[in-house]
PDB file of N, CA and C in Angstrom:
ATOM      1  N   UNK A   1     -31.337  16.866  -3.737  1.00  0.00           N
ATOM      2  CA  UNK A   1     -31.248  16.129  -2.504  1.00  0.00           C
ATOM      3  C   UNK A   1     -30.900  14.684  -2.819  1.00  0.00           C
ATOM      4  N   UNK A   2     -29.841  14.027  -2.091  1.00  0.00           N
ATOM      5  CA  UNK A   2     -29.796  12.884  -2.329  1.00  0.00           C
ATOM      6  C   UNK A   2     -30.274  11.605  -1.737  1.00  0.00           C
ATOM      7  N   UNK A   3     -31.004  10.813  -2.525  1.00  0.00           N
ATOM      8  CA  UNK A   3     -31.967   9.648  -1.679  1.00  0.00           C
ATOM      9  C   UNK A   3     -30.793   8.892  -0.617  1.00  0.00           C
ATOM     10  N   UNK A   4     -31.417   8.571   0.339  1.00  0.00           N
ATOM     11  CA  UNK A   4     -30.441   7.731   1.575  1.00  0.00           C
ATOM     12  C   UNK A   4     -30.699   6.343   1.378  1.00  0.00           C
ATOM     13  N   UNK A   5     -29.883   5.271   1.561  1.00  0.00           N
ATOM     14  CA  UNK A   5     -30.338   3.740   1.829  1.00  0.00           C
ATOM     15  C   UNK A   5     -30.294   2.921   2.919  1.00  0.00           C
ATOM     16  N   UNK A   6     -29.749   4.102   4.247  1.00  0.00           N
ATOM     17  CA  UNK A   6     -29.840   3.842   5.355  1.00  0.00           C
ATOM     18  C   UNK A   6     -28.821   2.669   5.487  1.00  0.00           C
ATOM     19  N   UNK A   7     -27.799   2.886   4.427  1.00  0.00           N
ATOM     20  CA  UNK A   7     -26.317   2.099   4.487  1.00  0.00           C
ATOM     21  C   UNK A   7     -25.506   2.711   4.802  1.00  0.00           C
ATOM     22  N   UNK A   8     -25.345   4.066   4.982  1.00  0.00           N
ATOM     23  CA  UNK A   8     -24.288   4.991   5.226  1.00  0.00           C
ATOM     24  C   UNK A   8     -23.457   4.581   6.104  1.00  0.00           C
ATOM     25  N   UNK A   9     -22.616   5.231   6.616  1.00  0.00           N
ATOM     26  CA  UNK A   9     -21.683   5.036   7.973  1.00  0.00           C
ATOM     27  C   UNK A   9     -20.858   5.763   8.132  1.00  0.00           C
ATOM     28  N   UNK A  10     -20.864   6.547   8.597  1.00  0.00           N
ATOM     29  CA  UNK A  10     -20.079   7.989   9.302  1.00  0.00           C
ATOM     30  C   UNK A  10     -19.154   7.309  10.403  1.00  0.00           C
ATOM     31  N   UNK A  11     -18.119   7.656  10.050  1.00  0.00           N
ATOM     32  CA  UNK A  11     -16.508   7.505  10.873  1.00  0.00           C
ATOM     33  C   UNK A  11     -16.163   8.478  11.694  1.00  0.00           C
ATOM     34  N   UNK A  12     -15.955   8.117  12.718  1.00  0.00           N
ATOM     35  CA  UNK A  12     -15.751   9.438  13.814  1.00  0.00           C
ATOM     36  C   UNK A  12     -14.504  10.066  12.920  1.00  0.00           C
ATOM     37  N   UNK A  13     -14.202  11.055  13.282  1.00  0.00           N
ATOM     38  CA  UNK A  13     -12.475  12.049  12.994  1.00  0.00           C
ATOM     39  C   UNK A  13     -11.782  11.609  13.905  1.00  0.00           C
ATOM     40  N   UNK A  14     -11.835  11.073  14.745  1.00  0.00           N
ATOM     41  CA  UNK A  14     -10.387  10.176  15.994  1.00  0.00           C
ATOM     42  C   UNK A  14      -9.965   9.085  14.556  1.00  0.00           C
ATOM     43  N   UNK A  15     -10.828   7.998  14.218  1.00  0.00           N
ATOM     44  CA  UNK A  15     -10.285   7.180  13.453  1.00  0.00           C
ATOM     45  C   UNK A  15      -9.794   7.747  11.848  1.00  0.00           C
ATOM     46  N   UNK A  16      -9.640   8.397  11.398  1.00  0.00           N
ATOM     47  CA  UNK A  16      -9.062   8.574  10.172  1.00  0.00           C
ATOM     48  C   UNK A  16      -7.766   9.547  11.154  1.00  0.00           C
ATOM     49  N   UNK A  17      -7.989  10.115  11.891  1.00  0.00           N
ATOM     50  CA  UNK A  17      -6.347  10.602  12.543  1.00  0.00           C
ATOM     51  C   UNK A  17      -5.539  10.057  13.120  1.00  0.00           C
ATOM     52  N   UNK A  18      -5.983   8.694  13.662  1.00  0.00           N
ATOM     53  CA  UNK A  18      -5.420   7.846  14.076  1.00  0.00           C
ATOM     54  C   UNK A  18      -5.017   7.095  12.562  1.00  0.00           C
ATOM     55  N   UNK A  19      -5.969   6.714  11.377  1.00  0.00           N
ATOM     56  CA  UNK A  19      -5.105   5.920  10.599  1.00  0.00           C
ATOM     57  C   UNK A  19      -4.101   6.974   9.928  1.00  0.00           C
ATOM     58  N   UNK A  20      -4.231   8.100   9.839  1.00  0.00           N
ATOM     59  CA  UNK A  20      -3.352   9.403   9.473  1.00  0.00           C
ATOM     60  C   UNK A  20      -1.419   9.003  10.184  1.00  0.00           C
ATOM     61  N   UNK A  21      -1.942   8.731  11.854  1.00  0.00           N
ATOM     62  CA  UNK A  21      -0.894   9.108  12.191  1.00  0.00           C
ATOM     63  C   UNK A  21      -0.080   7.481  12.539  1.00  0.00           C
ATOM     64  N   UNK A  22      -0.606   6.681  11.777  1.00  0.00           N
ATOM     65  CA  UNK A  22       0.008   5.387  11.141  1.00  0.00           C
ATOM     66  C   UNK A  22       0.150   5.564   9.940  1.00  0.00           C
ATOM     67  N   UNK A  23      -0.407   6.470   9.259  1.00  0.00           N
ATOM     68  CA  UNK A  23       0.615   6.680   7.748  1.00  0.00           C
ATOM     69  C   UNK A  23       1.752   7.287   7.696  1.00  0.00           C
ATOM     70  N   UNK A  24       1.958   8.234   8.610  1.00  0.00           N
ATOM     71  CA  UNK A  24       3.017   8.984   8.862  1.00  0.00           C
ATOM     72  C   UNK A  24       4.128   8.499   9.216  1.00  0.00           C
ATOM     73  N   UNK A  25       3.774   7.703  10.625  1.00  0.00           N
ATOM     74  CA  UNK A  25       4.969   6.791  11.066  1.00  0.00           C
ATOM     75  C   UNK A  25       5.525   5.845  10.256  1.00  0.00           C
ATOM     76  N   UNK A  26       4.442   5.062   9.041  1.00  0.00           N
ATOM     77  CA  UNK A  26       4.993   4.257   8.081  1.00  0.00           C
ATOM     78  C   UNK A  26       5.871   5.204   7.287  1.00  0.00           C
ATOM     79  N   UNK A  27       5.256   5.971   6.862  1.00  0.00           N
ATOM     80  CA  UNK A  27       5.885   6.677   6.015  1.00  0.00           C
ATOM     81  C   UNK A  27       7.622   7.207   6.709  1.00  0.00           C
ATOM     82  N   UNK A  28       7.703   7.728   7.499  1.00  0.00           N
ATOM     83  CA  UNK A  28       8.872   7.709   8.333  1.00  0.00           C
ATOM     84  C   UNK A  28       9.900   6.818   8.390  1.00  0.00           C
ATOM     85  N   UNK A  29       9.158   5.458   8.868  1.00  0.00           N
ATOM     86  CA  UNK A  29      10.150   4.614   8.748  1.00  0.00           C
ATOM     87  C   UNK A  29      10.583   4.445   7.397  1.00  0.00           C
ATOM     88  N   UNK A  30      10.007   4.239   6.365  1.00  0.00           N
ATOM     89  CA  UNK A  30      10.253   3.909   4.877  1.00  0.00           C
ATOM     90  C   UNK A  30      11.392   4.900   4.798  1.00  0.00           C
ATOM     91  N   UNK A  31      11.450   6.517   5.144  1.00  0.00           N
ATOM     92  CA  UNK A  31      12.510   7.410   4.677  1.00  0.00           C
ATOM     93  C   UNK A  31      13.673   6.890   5.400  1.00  0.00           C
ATOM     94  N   UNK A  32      13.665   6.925   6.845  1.00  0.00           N
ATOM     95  CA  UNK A  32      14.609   6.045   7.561  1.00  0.00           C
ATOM     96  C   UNK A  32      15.510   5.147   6.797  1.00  0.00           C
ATOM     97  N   UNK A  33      14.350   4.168   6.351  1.00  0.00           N
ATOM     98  CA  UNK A  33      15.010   2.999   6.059  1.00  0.00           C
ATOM     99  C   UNK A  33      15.898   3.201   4.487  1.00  0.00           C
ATOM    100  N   UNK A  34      15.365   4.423   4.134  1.00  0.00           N
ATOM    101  CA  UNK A  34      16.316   4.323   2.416  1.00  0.00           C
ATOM    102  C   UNK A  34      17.562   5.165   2.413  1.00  0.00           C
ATOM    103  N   UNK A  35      17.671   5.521   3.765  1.00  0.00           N
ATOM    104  CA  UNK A  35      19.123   5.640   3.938  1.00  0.00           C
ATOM    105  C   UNK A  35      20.178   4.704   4.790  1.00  0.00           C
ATOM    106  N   UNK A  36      19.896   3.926   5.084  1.00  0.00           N
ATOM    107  CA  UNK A  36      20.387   2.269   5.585  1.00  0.00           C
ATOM    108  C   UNK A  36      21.121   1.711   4.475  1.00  0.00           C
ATOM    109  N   UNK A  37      22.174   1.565   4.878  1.00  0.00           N
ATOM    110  CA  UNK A  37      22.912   0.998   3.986  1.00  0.00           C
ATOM    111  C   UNK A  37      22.194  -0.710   3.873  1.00  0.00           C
ATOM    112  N   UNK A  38      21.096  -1.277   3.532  1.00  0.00           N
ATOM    113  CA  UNK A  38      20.771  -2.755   3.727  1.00  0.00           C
ATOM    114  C   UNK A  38      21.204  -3.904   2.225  1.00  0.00           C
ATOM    115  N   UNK A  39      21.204  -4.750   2.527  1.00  0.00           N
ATOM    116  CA  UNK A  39      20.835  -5.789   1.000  1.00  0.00           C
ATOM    117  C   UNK A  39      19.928  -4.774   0.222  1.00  0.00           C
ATOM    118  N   UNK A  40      19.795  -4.950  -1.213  1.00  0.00           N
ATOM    119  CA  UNK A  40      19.093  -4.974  -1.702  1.00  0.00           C
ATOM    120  C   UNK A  40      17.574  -5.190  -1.895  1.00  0.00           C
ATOM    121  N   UNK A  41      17.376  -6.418  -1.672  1.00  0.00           N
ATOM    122  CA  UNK A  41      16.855  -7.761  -2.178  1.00  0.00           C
ATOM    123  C   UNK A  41      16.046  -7.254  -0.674  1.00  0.00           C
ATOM    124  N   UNK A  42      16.713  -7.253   0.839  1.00  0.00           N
ATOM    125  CA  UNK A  42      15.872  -7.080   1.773  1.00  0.00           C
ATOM    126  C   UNK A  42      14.979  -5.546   1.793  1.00  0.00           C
ATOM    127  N   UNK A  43      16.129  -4.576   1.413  1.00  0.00           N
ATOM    128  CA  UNK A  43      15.056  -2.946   1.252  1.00  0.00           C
ATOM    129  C   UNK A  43      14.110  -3.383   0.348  1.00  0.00           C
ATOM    130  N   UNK A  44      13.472  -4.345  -0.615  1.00  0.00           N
ATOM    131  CA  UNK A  44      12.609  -4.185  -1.186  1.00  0.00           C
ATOM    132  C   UNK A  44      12.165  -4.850  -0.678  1.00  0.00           C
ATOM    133  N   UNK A  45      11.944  -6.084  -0.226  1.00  0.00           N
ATOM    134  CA  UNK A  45      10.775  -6.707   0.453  1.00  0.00           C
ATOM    135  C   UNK A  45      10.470  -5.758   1.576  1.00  0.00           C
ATOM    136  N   UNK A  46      11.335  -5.117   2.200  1.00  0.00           N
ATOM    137  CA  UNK A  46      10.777  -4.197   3.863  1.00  0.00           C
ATOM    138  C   UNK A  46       9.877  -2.911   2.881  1.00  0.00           C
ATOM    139  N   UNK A  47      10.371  -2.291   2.139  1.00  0.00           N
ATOM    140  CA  UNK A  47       9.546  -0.896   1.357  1.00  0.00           C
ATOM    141  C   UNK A  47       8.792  -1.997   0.748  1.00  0.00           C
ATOM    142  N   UNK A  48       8.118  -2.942   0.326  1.00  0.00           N
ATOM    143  CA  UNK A  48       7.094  -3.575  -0.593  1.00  0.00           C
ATOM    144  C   UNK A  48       6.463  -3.658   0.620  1.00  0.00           C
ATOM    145  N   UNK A  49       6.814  -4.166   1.618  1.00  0.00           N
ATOM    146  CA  UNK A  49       5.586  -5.059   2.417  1.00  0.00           C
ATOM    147  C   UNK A  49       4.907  -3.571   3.367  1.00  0.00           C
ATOM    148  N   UNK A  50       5.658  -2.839   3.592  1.00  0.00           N
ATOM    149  CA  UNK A  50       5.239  -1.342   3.883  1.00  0.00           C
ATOM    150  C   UNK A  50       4.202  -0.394   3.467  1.00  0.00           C
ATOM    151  N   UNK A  51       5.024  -0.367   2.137  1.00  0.00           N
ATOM    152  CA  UNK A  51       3.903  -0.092   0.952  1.00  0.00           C
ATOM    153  C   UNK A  51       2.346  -0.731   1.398  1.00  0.00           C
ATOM    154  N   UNK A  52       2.944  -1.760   0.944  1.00  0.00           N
ATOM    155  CA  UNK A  52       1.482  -2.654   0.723  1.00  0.00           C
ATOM    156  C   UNK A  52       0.456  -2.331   2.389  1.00  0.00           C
ATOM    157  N   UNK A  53       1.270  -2.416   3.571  1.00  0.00           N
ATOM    158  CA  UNK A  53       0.374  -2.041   4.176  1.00  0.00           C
ATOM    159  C   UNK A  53      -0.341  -0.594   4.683  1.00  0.00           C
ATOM    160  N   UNK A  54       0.435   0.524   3.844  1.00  0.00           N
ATOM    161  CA  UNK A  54      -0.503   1.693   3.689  1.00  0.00           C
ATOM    162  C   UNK A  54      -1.319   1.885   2.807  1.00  0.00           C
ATOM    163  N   UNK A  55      -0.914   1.220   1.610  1.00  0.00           N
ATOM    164  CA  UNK A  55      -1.919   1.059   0.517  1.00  0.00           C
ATOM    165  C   UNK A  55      -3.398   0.265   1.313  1.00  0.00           C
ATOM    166  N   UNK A  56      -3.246  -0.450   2.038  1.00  0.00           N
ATOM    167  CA  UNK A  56      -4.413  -1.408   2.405  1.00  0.00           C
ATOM    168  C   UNK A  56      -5.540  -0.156   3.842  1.00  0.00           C
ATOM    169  N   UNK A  57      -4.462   0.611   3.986  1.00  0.00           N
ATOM    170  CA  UNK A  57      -5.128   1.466   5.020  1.00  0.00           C
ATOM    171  C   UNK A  57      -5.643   2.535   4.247  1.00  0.00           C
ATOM    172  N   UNK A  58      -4.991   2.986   3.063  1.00  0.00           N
ATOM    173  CA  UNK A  58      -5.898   4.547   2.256  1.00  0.00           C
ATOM    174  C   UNK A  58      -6.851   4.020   1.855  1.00  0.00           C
ATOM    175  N   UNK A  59      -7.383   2.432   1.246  1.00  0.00           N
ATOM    176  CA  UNK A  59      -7.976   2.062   0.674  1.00  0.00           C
ATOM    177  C   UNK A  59      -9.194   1.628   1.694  1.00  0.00           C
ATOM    178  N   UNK A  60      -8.501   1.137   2.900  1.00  0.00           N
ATOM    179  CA  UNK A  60      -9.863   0.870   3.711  1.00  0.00           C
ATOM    180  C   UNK A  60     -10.825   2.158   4.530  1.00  0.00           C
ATOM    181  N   UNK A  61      -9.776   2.845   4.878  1.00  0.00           N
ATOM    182  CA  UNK A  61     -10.143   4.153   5.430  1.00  0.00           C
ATOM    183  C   UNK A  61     -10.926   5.022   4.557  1.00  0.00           C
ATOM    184  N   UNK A  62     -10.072   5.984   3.805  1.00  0.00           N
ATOM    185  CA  UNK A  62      -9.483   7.124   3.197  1.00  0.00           C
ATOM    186  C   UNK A  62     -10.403   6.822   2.167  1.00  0.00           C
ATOM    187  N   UNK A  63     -10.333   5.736   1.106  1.00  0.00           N
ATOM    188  CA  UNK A  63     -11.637   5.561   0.225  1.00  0.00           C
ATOM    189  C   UNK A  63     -12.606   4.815   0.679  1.00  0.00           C
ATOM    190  N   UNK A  64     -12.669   4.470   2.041  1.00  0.00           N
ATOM    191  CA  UNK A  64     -14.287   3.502   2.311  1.00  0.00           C
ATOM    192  C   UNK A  64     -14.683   2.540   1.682  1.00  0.00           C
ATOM    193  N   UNK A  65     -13.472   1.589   1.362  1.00  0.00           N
ATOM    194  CA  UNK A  65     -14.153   0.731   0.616  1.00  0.00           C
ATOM    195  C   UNK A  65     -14.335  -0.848   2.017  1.00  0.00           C
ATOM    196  N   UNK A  66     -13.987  -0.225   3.094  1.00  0.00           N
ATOM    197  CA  UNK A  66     -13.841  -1.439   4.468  1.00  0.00           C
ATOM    198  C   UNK A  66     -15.641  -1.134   4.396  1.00  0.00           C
ATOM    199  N   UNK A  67     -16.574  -0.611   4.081  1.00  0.00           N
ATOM    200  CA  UNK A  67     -17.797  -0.951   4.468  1.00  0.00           C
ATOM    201  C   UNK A  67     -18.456  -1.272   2.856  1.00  0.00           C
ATOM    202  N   UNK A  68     -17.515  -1.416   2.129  1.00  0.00           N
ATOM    203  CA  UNK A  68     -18.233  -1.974   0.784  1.00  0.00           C
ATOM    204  C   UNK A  68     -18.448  -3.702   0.898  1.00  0.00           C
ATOM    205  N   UNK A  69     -19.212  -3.907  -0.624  1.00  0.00           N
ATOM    206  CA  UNK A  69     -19.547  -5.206   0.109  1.00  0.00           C
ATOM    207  C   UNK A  69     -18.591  -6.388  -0.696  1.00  0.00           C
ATOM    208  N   UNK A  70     -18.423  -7.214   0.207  1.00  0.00           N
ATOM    209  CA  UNK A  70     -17.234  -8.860   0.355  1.00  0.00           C
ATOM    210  C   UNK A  70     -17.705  -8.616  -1.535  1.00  0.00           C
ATOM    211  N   UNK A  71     -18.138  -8.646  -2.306  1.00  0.00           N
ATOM    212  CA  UNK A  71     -17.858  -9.091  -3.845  1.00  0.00           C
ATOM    213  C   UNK A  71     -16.990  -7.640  -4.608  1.00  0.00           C
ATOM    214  N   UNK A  72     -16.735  -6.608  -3.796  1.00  0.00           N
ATOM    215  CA  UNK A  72     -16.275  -6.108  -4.649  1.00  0.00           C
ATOM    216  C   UNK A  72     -14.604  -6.047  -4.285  1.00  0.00           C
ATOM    217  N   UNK A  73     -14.525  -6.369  -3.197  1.00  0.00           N
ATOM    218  CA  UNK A  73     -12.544  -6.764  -1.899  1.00  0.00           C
ATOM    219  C   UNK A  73     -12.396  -8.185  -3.174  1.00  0.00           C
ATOM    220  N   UNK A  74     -13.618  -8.879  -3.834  1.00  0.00           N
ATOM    221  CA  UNK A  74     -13.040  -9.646  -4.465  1.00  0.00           C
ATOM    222  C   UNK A  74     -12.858  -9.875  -5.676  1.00  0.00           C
ATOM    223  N   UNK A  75     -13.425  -8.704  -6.063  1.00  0.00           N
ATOM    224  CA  UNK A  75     -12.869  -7.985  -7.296  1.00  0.00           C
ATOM    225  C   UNK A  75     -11.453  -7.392  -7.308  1.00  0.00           C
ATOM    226  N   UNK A  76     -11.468  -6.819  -6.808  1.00  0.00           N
ATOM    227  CA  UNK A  76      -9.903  -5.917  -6.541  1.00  0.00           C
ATOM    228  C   UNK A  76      -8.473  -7.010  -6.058  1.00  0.00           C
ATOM    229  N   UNK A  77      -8.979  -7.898  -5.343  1.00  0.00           N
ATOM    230  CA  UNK A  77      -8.306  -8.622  -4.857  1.00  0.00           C
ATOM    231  C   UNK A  77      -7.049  -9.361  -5.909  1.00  0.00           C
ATOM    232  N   UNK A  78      -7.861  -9.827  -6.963  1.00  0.00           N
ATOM    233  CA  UNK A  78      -6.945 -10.576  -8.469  1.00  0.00           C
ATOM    234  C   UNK A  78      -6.234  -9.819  -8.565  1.00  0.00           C
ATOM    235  N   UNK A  79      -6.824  -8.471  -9.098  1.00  0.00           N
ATOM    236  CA  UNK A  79      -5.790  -7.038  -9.297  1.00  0.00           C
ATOM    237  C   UNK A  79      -4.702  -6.813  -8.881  1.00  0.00           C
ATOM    238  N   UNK A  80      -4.698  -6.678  -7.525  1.00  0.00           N
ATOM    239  CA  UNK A  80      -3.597  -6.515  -6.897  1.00  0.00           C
ATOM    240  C   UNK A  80      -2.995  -7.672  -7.046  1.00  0.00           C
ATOM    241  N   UNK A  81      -3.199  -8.993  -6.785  1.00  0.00           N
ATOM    242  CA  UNK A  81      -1.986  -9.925  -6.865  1.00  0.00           C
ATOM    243  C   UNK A  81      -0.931  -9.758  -8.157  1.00  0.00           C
ATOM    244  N   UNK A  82      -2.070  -9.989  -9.250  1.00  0.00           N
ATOM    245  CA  UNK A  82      -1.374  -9.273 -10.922  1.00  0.00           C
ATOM    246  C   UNK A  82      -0.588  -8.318 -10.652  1.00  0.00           C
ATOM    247  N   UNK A  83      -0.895  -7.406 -10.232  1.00  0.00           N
ATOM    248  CA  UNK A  83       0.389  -6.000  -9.985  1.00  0.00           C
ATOM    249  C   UNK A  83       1.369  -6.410  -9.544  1.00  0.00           C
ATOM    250  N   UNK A  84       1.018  -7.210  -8.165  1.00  0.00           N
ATOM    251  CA  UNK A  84       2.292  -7.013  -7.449  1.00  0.00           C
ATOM    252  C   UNK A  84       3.075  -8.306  -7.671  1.00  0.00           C
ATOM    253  N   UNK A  85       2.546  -9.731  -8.917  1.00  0.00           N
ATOM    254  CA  UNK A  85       3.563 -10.442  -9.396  1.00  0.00           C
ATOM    255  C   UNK A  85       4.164  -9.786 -10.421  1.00  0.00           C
ATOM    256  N   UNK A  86       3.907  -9.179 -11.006  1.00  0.00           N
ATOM    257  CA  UNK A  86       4.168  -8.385 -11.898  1.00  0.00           C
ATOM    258  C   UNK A  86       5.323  -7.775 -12.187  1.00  0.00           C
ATOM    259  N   UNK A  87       5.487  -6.798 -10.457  1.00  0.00           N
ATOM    260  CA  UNK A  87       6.447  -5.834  -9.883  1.00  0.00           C
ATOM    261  C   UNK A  87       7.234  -6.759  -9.681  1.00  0.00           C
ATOM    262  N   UNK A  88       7.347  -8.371  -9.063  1.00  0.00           N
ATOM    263  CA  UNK A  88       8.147  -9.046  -8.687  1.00  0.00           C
ATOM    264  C   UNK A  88       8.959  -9.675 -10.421  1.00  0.00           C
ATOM    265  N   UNK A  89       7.710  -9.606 -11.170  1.00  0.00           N
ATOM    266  CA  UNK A  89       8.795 -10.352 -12.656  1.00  0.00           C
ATOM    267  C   UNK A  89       9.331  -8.804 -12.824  1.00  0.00           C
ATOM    268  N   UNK A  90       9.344  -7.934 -12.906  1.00  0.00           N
ATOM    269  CA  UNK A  90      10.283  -7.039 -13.539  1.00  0.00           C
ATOM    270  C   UNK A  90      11.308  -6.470 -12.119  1.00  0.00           C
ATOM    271  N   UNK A  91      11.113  -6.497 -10.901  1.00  0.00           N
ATOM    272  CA  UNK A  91      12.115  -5.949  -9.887  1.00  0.00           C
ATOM    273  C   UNK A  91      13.889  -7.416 -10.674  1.00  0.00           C
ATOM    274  N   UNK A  92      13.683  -8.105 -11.028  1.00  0.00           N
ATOM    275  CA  UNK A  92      15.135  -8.788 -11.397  1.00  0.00           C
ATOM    276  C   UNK A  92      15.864  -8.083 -12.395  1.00  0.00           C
ATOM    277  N   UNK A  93      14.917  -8.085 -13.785  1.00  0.00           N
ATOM    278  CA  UNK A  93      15.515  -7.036 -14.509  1.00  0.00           C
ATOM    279  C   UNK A  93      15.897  -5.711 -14.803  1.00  0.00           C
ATOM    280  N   UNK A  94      15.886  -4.991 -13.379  1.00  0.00           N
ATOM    281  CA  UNK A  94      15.841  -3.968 -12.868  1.00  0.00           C
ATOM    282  C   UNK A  94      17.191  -4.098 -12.101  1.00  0.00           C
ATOM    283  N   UNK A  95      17.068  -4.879 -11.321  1.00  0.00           N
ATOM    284  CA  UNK A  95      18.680  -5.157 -10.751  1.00  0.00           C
ATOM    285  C   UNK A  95      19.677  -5.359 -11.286  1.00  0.00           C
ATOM    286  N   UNK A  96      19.156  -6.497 -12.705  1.00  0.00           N
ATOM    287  CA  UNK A  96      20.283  -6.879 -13.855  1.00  0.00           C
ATOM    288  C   UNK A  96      20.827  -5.250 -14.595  1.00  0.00           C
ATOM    289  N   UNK A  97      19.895  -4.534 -15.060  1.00  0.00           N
ATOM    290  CA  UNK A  97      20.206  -3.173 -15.532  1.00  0.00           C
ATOM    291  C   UNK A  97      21.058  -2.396 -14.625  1.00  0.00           C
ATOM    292  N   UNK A  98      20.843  -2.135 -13.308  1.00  0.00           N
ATOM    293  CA  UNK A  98      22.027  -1.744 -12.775  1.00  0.00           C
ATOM    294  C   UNK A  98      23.247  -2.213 -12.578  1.00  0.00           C
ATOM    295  N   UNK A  99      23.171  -3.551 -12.454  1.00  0.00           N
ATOM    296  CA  UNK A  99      24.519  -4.149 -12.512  1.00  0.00           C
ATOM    297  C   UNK A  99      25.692  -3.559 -13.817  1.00  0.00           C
ATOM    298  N   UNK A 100      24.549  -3.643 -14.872  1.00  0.00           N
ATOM    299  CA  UNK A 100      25.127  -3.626 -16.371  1.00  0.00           C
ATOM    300  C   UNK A 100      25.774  -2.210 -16.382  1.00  0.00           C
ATOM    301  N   UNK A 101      25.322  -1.108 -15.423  1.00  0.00           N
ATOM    302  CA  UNK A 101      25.365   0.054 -15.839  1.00  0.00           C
ATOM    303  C   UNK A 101      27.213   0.418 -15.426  1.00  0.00           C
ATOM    304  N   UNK A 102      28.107   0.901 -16.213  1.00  0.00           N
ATOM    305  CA  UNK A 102      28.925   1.264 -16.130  1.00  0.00           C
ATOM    306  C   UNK A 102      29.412   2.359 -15.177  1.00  0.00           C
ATOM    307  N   UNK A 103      30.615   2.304 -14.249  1.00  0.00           N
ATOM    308  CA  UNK A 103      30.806   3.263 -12.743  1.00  0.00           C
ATOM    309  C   UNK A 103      31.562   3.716 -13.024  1.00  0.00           C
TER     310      UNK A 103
END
């Protein structure tokens, strides 16, 4: 049996189907959008900033970490910035490599 701390918090099933059926539609648009002929430079900021906001919904929802407590959003928080400057120092040399690549 597992001891309780009377911290729990049970989520109705309307709200995880509702954030469900905002993953979907994100997700939708993202397929949409990678057949758009767009810039470059703009399909990745629109699929990054996309990304980033379903990532912020599996993570608040889907793993429960929206009722964890403010020191550990600020733990994770560094993390993610590191990643995603990260993704930004290598998305150039990624572009340079295709350029280079012979047609």
């Amino acid at each position: 049996m597992q001891a309780t701390t009377g911290r729990e918090h049970i989520e109705p099933r309307r709200i995880f189907l509702i954030v469900w059926g905002w993953l979907l539609v994100l997700t939708g648009v993202e397929t949409v959008l990678a057949y758009q002929r767009l810039e470059l430079k703009v399909m990745l900021a629109v699929l990054m900033t996309l990304s980033i906001v379903k990532a912020s919904l599996i993570i608040s929802y889907f793993m429960h970490l929206r009722y964890e407590r403010r020191s550990l959003a600020l733990t994770l928080m560094p993390a993610m910035v590191f990643v995603m400057a990260m993704l930004f120092i290598v998305f150039p040399d990624s572009i340079r490599l295709l350029k280079m690549r012979p047609h």
